[in-house]
N, C-alpha and C. Protein backbone atom coordinates (compact mmCIF):
# COMPACT_ATOMS: atom_id res chain seq x y z
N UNK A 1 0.84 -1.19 0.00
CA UNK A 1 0.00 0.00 0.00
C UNK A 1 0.88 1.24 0.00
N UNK A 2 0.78 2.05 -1.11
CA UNK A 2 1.26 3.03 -1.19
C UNK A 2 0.70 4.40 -0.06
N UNK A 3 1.86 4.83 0.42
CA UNK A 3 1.77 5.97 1.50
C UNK A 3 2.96 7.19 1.48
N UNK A 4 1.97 8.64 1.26
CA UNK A 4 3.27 9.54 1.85
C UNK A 4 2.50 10.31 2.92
N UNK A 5 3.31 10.51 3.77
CA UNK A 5 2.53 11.50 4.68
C UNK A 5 3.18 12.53 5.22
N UNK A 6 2.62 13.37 4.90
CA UNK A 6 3.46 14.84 5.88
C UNK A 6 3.44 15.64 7.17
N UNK A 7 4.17 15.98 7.62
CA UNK A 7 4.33 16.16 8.67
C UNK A 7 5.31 17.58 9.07
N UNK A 8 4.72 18.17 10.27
CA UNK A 8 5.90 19.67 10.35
C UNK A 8 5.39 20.73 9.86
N UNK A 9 3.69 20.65 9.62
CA UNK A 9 2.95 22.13 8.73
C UNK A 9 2.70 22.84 10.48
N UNK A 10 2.37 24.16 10.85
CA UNK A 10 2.01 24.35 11.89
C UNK A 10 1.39 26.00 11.63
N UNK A 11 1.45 26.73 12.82
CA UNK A 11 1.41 27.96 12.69
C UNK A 11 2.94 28.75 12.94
N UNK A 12 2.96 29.62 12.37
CA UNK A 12 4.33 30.65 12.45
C UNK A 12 4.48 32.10 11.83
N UNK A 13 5.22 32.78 13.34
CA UNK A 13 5.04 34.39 12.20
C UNK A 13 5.72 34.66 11.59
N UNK A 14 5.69 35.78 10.53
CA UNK A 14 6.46 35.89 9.77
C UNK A 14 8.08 36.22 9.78
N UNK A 15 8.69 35.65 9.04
CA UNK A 15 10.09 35.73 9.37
C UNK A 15 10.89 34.11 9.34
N UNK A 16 9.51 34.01 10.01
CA UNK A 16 10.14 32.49 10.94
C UNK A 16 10.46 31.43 9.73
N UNK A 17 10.15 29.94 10.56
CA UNK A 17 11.07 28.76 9.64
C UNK A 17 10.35 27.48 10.18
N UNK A 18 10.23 26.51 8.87
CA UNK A 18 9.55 25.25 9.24
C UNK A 18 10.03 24.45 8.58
N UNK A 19 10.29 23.17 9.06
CA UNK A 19 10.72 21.86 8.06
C UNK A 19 9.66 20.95 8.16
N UNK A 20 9.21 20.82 6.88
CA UNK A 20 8.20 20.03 6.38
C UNK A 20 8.96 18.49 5.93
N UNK A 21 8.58 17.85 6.26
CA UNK A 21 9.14 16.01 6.12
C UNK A 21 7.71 15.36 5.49
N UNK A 22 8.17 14.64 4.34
CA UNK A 22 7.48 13.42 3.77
C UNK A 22 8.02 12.32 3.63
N UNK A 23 6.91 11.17 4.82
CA UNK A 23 7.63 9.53 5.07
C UNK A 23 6.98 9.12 3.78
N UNK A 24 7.47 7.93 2.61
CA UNK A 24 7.04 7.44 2.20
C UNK A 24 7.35 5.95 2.41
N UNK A 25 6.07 5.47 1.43
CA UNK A 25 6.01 3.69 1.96
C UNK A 25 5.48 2.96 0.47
N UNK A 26 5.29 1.69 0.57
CA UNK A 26 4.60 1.02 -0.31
C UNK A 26 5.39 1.31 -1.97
N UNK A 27 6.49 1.87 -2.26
CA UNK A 27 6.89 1.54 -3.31
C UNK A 27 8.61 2.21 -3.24
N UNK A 28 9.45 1.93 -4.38
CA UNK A 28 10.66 1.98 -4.40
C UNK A 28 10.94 3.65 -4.52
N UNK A 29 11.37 4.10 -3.28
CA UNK A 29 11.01 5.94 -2.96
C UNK A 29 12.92 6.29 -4.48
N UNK A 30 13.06 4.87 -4.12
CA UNK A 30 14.87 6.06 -4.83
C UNK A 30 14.62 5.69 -6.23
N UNK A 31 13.63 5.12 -6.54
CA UNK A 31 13.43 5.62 -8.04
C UNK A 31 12.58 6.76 -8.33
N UNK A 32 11.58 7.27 -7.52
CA UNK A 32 11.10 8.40 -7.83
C UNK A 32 11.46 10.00 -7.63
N UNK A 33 11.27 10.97 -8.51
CA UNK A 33 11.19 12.15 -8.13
C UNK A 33 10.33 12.67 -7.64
N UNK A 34 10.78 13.47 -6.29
CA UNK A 34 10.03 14.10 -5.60
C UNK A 34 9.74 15.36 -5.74
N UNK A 35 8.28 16.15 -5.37
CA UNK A 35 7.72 17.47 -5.38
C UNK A 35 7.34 17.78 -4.31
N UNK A 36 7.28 19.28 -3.81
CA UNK A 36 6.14 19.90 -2.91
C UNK A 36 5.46 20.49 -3.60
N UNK A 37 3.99 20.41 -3.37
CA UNK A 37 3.63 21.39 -4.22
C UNK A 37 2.37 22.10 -2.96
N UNK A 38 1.88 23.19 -3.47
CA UNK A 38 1.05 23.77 -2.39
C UNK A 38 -0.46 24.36 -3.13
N UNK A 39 -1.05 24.70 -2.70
CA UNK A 39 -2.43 25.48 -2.36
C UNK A 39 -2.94 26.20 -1.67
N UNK A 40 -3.35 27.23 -1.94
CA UNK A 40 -4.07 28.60 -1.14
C UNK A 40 -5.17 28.19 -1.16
N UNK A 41 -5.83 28.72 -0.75
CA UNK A 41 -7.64 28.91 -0.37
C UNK A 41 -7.72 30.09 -1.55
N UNK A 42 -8.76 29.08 -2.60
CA UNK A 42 -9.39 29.73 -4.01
C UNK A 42 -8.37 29.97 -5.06
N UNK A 43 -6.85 29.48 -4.99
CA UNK A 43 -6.23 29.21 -5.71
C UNK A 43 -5.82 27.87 -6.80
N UNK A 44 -4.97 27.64 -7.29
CA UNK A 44 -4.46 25.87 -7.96
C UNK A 44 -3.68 26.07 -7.13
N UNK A 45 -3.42 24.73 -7.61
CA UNK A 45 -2.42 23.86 -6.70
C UNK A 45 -1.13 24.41 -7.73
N UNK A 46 0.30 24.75 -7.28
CA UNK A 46 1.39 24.92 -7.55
C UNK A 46 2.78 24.30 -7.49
N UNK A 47 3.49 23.90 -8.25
CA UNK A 47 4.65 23.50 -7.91
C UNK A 47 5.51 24.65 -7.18
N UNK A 48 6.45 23.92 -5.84
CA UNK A 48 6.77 24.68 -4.94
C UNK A 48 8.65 24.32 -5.16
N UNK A 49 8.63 23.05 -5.01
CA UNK A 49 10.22 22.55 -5.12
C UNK A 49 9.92 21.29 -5.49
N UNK A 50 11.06 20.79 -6.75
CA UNK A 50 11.08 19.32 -6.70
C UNK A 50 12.65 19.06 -6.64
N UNK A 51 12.56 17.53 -6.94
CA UNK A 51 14.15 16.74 -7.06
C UNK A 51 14.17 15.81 -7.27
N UNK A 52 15.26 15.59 -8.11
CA UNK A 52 15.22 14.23 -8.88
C UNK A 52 15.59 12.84 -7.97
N UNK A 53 15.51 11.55 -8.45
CA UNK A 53 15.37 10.70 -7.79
C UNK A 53 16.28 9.83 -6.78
N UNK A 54 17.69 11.01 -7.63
CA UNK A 54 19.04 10.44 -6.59
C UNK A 54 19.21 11.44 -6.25
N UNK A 55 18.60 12.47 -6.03
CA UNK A 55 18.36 13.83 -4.60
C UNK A 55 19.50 14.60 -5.24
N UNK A 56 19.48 15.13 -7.00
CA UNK A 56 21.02 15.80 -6.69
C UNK A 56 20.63 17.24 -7.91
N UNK A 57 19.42 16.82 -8.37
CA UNK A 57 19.07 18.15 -8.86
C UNK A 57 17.89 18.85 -8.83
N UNK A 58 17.75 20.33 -8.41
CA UNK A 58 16.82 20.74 -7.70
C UNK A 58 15.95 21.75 -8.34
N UNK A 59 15.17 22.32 -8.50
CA UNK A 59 14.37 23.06 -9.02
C UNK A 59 13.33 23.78 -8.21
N UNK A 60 13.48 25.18 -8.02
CA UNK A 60 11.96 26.08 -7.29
C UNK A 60 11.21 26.97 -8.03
N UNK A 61 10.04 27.39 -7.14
CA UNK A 61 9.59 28.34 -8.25
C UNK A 61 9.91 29.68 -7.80
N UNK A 62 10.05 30.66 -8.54
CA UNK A 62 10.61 31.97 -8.46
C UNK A 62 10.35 32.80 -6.68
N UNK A 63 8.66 31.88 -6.44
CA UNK A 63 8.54 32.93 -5.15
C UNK A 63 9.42 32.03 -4.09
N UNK A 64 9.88 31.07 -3.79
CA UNK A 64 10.56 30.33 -3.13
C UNK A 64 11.79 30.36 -3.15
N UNK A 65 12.62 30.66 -4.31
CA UNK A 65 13.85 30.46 -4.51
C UNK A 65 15.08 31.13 -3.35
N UNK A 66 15.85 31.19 -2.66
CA UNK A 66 16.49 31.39 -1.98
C UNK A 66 16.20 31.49 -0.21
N UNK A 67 14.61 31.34 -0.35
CA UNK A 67 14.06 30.37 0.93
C UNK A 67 13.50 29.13 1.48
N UNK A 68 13.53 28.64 0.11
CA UNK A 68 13.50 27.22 0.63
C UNK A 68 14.06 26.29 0.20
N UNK A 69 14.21 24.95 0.84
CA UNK A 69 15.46 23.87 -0.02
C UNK A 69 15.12 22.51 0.34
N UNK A 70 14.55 21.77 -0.96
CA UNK A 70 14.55 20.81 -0.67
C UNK A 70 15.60 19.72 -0.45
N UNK A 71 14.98 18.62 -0.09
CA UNK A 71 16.30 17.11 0.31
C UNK A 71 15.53 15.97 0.14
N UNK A 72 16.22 15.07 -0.47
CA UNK A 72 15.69 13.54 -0.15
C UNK A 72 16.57 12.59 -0.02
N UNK A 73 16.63 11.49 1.36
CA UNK A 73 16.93 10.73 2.10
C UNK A 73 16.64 9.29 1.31
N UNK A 74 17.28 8.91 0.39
CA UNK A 74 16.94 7.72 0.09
C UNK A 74 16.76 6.64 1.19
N UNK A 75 17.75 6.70 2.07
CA UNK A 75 18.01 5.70 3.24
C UNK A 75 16.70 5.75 4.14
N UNK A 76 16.23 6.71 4.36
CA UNK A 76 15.29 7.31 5.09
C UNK A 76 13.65 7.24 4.52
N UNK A 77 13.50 6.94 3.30
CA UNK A 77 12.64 7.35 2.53
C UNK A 77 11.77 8.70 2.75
N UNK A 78 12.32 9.77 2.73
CA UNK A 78 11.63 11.13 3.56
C UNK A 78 12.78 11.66 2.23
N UNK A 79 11.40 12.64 2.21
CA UNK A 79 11.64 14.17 1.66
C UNK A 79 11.66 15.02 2.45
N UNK A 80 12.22 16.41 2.65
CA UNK A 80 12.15 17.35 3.32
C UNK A 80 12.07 18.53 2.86
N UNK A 81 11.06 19.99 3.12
CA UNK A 81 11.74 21.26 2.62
C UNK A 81 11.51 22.33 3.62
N UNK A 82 12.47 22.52 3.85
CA UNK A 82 12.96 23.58 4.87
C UNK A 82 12.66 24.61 4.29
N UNK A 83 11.71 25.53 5.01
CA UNK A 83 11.18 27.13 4.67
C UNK A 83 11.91 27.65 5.27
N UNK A 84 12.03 28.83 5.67
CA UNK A 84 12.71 29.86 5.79
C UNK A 84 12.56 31.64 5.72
N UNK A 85 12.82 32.08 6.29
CA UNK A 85 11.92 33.43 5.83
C UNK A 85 10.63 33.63 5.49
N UNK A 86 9.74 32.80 6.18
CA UNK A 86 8.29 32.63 5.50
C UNK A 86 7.74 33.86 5.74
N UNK A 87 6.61 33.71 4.63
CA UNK A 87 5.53 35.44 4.20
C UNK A 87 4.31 34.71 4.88
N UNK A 88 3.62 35.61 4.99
CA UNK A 88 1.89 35.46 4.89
C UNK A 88 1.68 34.62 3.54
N UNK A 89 2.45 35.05 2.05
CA UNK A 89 1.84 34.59 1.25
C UNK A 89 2.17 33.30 0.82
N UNK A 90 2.84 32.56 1.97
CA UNK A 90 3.46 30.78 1.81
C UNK A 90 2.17 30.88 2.53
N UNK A 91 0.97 30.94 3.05
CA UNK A 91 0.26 30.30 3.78
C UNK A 91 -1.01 29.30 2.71
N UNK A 92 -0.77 28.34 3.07
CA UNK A 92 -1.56 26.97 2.22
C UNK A 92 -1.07 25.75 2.89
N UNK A 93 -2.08 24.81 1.82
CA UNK A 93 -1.94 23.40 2.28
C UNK A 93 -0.52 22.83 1.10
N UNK A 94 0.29 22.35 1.99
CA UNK A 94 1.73 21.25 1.21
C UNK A 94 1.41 20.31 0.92
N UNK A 95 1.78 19.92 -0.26
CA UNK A 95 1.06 18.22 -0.44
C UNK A 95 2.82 17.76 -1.27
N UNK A 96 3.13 16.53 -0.38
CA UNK A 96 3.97 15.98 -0.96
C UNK A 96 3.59 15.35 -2.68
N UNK A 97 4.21 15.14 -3.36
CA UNK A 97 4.35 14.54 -4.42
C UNK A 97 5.20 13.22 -4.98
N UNK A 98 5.49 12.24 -5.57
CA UNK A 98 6.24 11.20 -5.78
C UNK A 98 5.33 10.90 -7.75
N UNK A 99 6.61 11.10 -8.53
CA UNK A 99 6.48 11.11 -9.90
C UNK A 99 7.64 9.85 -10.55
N UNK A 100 7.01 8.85 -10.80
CA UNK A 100 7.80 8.44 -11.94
C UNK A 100 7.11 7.63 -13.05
N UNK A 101 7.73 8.43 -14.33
CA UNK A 101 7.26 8.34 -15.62
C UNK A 101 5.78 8.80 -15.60
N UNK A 102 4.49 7.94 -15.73
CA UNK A 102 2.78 8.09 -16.09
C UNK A 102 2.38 8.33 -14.12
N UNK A 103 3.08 7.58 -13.32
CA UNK A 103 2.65 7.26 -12.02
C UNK A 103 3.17 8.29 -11.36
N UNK A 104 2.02 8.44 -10.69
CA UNK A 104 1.98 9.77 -9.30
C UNK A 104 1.34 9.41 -8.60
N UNK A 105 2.15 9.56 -7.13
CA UNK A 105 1.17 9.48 -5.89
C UNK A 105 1.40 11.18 -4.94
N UNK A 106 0.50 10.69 -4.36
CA UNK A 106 0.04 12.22 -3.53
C UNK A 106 -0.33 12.18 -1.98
N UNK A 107 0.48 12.99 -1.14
CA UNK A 107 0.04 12.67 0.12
C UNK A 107 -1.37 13.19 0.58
N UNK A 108 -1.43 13.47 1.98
CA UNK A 108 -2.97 14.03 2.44
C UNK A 108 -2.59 15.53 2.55
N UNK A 109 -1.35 16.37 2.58
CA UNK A 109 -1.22 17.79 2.88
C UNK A 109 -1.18 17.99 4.04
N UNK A 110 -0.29 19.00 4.46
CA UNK A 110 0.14 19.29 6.11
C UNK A 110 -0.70 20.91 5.46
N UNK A 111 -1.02 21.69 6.95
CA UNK A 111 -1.24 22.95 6.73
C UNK A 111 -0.16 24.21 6.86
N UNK A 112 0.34 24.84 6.93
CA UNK A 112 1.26 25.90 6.86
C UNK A 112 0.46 27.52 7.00
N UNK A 113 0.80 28.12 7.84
CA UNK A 113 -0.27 29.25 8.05
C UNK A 113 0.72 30.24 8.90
N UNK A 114 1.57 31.12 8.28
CA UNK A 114 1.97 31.97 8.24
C UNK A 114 1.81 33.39 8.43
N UNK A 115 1.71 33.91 9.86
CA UNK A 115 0.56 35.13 10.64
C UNK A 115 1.39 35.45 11.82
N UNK A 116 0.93 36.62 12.19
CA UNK A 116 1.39 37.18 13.70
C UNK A 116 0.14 36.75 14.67
């Protein structure tokens, strides 16, 4: 049975810093590439950070770039992405991702809510 689950979404004010972790299960994690991707309330869903499947090349999207960084733990089967400098406007739901080739799985989403 395939499983990712996330963990490490919380509340925090701005400035601050969170590491978001995804355990995965039920299939071979070091062949896949991993994503975060997120969602606002009345927005799409967005790619946030991914990485390829031997954790060595990385990609963000423009509003993220130099605050956040992803990692993946083959040994561990966990993804991680460390925020950093968070805004009000990181506030959404994280949903891990796991891509290889046609197949995608998707976790349940941690929340992230970024406020004084």
């Amino acid at each position: 049975q395939v499983q990712l689950v996330e963990s490490g979404g919380g509340l925090v004010q701005p400035g601050g810093s969170l590491r978001l972790s995804c355990a995965a299960s039920g299939f071979t994690f070091s062949s896949y590439a991993m994503s975060w991707y997120r969602q606002a309330p009345g927005k799409e869903r967005e790619l946030v950070a991914a990485i390829t499947s031997v954790g060595i090349t990385t990609n963000y999207a423009d509003s993220v770039k130099g605050r956040f960084t992803i990692s993946k733990d083959n040994a561990k089967n966990t993804v991680y992405l460390q925020m950093n400098s968070l805004k009000p406007e990181d506030t959404a739901v994280y949903y891990c991702n796991a891509r290889r080739w046609s197949t995608n799985y998707w976790g349940q989403g941690t929340q992230v809510t970024v406020s004084s």
